[in-house]
Protein backbone atom coordinates (compact mmCIF):
# COMPACT_ATOMS: atom_id res chain seq x y z
CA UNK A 1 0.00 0.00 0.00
CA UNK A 2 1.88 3.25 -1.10
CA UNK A 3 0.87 6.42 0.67
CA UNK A 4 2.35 9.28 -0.03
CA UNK A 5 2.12 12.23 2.30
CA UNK A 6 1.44 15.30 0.77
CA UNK A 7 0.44 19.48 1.00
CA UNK A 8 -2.78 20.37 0.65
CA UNK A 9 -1.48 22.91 -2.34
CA UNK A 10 -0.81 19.13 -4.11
CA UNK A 11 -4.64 18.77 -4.40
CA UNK A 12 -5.94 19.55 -7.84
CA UNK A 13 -9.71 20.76 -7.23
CA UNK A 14 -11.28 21.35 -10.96
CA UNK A 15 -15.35 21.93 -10.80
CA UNK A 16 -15.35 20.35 -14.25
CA UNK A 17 -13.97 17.08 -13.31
CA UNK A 18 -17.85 16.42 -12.34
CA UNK A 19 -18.45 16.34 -16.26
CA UNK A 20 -15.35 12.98 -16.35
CA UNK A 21 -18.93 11.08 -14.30
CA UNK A 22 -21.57 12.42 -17.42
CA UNK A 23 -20.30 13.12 -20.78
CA UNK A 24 -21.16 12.28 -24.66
CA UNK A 25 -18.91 9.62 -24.62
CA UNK A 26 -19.18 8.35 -20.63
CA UNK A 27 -22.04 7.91 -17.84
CA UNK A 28 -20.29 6.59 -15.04
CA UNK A 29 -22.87 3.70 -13.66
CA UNK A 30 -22.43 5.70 -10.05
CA UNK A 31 -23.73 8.69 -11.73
CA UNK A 32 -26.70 9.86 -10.25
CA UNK A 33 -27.33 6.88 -7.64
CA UNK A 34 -26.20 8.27 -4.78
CA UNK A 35 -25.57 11.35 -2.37
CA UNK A 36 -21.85 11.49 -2.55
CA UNK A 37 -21.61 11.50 -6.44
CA UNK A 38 -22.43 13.72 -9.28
CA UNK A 39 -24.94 15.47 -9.47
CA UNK A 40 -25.61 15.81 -5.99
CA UNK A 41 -22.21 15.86 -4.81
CA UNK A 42 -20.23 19.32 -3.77
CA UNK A 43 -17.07 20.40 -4.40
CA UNK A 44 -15.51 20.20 -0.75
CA UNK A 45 -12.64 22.20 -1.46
CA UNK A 46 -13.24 24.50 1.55
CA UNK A 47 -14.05 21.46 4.01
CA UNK A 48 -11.01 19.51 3.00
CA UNK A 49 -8.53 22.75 3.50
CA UNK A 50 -9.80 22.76 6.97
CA UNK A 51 -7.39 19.82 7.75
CA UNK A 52 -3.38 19.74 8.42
CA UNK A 53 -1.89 16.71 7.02
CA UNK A 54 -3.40 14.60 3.48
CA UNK A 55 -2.11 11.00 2.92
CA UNK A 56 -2.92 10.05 -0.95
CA UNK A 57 -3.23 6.00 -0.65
CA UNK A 58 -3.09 4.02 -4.07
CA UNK A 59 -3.10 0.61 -5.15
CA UNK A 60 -1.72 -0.25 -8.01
CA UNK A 61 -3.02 -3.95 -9.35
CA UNK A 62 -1.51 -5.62 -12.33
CA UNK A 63 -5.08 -6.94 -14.07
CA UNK A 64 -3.85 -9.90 -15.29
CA UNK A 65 -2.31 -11.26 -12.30
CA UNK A 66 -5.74 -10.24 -10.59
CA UNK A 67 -7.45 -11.76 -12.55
CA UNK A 68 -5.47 -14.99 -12.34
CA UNK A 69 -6.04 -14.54 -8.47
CA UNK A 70 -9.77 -14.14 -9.16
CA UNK A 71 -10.34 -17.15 -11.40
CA UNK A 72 -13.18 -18.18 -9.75
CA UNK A 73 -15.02 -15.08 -11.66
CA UNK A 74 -16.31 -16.27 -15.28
CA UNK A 75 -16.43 -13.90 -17.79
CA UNK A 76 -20.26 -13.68 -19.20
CA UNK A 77 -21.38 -13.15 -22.17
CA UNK A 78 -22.03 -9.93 -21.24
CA UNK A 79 -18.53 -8.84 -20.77
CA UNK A 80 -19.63 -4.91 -18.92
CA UNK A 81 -21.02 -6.86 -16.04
CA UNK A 82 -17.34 -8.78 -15.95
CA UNK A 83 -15.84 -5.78 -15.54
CA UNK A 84 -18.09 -4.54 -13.00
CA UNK A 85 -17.47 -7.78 -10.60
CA UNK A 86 -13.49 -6.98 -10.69
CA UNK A 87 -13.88 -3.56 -10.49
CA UNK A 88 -15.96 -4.51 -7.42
CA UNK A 89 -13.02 -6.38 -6.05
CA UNK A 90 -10.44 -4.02 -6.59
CA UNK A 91 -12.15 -1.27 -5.09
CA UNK A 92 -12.68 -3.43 -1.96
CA UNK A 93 -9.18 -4.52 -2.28
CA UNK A 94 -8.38 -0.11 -2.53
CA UNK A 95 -10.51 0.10 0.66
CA UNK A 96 -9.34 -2.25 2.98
CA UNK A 97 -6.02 -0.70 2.32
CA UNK A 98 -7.36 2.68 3.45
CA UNK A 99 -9.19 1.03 6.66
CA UNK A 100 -5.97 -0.53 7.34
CA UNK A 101 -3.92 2.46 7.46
CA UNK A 102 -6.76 4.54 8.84
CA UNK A 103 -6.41 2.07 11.89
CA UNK A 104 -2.72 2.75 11.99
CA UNK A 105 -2.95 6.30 11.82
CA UNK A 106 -4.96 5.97 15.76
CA UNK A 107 -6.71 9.40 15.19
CA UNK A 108 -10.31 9.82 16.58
CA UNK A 109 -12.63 9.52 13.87
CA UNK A 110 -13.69 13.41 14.61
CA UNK A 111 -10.38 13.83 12.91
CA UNK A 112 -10.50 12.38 9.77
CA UNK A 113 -11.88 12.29 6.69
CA UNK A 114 -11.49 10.35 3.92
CA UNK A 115 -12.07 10.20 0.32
CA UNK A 116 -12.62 7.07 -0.64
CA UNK A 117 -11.60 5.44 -4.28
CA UNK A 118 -16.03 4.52 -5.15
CA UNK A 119 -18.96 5.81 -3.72
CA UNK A 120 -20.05 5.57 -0.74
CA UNK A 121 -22.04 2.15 0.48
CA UNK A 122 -22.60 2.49 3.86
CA UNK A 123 -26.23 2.21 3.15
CA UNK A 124 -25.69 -1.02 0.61
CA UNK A 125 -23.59 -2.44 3.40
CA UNK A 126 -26.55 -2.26 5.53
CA UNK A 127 -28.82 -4.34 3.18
CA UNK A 128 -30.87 -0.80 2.66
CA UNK A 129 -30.75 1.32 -0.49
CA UNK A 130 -28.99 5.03 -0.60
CA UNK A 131 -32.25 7.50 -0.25
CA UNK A 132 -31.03 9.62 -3.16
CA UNK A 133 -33.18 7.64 -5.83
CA UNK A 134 -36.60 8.15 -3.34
CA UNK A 135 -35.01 12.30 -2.97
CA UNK A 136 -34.99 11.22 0.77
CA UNK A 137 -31.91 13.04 3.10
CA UNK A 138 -29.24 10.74 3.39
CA UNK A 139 -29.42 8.88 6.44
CA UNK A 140 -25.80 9.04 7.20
CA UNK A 141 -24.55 12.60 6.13
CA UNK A 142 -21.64 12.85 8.66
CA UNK A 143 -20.35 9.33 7.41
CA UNK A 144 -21.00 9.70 3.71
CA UNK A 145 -17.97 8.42 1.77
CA UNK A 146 -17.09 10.73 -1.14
CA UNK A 147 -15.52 9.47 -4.01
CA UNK A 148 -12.39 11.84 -5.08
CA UNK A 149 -14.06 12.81 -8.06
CA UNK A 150 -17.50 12.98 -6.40
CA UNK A 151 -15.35 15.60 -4.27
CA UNK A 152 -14.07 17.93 -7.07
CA UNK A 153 -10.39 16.42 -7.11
CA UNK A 154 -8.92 15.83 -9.89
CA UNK A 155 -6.93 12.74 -9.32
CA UNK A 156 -5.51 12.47 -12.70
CA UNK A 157 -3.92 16.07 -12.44
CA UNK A 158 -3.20 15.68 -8.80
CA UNK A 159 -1.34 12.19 -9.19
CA UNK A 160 0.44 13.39 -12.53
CA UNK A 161 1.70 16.81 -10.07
CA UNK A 162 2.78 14.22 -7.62
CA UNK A 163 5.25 12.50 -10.55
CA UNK A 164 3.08 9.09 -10.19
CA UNK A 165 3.53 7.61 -13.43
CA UNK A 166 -0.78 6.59 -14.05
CA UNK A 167 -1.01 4.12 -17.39
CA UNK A 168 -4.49 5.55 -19.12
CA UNK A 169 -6.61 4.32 -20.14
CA UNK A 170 -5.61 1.28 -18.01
CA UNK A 171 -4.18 -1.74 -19.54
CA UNK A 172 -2.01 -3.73 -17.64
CA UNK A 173 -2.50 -1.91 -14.61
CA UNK A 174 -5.80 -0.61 -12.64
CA UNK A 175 -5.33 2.01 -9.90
CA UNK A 176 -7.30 2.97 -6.90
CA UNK A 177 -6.93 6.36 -4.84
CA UNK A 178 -7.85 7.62 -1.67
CA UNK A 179 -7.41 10.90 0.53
CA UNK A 180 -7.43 10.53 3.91
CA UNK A 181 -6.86 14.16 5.59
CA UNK A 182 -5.78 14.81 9.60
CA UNK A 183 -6.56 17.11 12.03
């Protein structure tokens, strides 16, 4: 699990990265599904400068050999929903790397907050639905886990600032991202 500690002047906040979720050419399947992701979501620029230290975690995951480990995961006929099931797994690969270092860090959970590589599940993980779809409040809005993106940070710019080396589109290797910022 790389992390890389970095300056909050690192961060890359770009309004427009919302339009990378909806586009002529892309709808993200989060879009619109849930509080912490386009539309709905904010830009939290002013929320996450209110912190003093920013940890970018990444995972790096060579597809094939993930896929080798994953064999138990036939590929369909329809290949999208394939794709989905790994991208599943290597997002909840992503976040129990950012668990694990959040439980290394030992900071009170007032202190933190993190921006996690999907949207947020909390609800899902619960066996209930997010209440975005029904226009309901969320029922955990001091919990919600943003996505980067969903956040207004660019992680392409902010990881190419940092001299990360990203392969896009992905080929041979699949990344995942989180922020996880200290008080």
């Amino acid at each position: 699990m790389p992390v890389v500690q970095i300056n909050f002047n690192d961060i890359v906040f770009d309004a427009e990265v919302h339009s990378f979720c909806k586009n002529d050419k892309y709808t993200c399947p989060n879009f619109g599904t849930s509080w912490s992701c386009p539309p709905a979501a904010e830009i939290l620029e002013k929320k996450i400068a209110t912190y003093d230290q920013y940890f970018l975690i990444y995972v790096k995951i060579d597809v094939n050999e993930f896929r080798r480990e994953n064999s138990n995961i036939e590929p369909d006929k329809n290949d999208d929903l394939y794709q989905k099931r790994l991208n599943y797994l290597i997002n909840e690969r992503a976040n129990q790397e950012i668990s694990l270092f959040l439980h290394m860090l030992k900071v009170k959970n007032e202190n933190i907050f993190v921006l996690w590589p999907e949207k947020c599940r909390i609800c899902e993980k619960a066996s209930q639905e997010c209440t975005y779809r029904t226009n309901q409040p969320c029922k955990n809005p001091k919990n919600r886990h943003y996505s980067m993106t969903g956040a207004g940070v660019n992680t392409d710019s902010t990881v190419k600032k940092l001299n990360i080396n990203l392969e896009w589109p992905p080929e041979k290797y699949s990344y995942r991202f989180g922020l996880v910022c200290v008080k």
